[in-house]
Protein backbone atom coordinates (compact mmCIF):
# COMPACT_ATOMS: atom_id res chain seq x y z
CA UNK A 1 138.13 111.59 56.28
CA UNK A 2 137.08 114.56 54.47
CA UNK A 3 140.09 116.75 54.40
CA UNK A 4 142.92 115.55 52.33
CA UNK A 5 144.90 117.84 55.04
CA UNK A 6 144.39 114.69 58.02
CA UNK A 7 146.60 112.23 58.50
CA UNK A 8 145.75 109.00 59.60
CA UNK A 9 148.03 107.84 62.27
CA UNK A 10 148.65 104.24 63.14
CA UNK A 11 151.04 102.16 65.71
CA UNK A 12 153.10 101.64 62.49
CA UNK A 13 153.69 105.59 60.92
CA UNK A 14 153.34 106.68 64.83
CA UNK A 15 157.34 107.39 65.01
CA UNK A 16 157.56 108.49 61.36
CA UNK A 17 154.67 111.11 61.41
CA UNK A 18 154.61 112.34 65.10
CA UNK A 19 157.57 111.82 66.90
CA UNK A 20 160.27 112.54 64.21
CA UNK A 21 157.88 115.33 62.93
CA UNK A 22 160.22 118.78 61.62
CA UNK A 23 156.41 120.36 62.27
CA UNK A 24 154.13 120.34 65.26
CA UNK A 25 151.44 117.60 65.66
CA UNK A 26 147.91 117.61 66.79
CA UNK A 27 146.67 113.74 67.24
CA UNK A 28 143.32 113.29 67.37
CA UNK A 29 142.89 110.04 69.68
CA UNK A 30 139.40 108.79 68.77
CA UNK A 31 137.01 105.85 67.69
CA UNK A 32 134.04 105.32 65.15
CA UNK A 33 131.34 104.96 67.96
CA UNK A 34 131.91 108.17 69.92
CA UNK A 35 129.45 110.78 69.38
CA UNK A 36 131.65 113.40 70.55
CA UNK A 37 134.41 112.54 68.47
CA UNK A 38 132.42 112.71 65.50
CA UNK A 39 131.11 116.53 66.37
CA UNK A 40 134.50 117.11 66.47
CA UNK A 41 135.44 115.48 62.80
CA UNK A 42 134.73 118.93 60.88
CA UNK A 43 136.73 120.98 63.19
CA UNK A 44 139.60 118.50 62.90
CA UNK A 45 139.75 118.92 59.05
CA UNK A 46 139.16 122.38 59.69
CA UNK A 47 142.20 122.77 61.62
CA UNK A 48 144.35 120.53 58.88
CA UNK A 49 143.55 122.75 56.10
CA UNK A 50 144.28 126.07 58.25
CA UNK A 51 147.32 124.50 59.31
CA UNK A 52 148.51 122.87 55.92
CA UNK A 53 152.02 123.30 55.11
CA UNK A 54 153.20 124.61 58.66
CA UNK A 55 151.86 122.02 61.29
CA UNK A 56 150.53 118.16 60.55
CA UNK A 57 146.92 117.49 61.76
CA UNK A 58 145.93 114.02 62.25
CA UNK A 59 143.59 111.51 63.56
CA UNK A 60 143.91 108.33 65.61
CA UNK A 61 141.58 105.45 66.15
CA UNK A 62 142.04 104.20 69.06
CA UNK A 63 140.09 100.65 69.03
CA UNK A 64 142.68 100.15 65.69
CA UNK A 65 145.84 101.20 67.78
CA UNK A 66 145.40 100.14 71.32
CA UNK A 67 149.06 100.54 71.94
CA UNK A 68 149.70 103.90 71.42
CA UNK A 69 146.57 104.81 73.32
CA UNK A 70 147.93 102.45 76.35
CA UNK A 71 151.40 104.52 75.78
CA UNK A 72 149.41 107.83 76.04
CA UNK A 73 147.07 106.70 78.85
CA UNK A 74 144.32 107.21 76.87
CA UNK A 75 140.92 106.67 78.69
CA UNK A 76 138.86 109.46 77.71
CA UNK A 77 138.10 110.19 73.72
CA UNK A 78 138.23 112.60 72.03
CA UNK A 79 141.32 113.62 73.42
CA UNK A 80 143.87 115.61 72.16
CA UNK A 81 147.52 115.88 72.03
CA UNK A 82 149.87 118.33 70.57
CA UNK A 83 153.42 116.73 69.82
CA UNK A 84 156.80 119.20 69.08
CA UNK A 85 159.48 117.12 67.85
CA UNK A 86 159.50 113.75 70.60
CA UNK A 87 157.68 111.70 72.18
CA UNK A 88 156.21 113.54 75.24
CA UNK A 89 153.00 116.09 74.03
CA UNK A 90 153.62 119.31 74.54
CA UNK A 91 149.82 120.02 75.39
CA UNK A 92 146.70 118.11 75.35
CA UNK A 93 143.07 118.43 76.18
CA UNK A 94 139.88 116.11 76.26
CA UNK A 95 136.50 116.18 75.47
CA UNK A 96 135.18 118.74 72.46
CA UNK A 97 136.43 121.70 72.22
CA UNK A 98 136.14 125.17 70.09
CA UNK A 99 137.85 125.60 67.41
CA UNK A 100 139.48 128.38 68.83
CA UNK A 101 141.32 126.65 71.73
CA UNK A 102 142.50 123.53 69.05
CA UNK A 103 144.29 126.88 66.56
CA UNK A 104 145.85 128.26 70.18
CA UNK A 105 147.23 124.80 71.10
CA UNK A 106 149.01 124.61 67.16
CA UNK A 107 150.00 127.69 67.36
CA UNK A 108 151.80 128.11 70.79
CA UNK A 109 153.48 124.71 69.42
CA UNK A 110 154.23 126.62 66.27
CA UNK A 111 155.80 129.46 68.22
CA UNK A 112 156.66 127.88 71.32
């Protein structure tokens, strides 16, 4: 990962780093082979640096952590989902998307 900003989130530090979060938390739910998810890598650590200090930004492969995507009815990638504080997302979206709409998601969490 390129930005020291992402974290990578597993089925072990899923509870720790999402769902007893004191910050909002965009998961990134996506795999190695998935050309979309890839175009979507630099916008990702984008979005971690920009956010750094007041909302976590973080990645999730799903072919690694086939539980939480089962959980989260994962069956598209990339998808997206925007935790606040438990374990239901608070907004989500799939497929790539501007950069634009990924800050608006954070920051309605942030302010929300």
């Amino acid at each position: 990962m390129a930005s020291q900003n992402v974290v990578e989130i597993t089925d072990d530090n899923f509870e720790a780093e999402v769902i007893n979060s004191d910050v909002p938390v965009l998961v990134d739910f996506w795999a190695p082979w998935c050309g979309p998810c890839r175009m979507l890598t630099p916008i990702i650590d984008r979005l971690a640096d920009q956010f750094a200090g007041k909302a976590k930004v973080g990645k999730l492969n799903v072919d690694e952590n086939s539980a939480l995507a089962t959980r989260y009815g994962i069956s598209s990638i990339p998808r997206i989902l925007v935790f606040k504080g438990g374990e239901q997302p608070v907004d989500s979206v799939v497929g790539v998307v501007p950069e634009a709409k990924l800050a608006t998601m954070l920051n309605n969490a942030l302010n929300g």
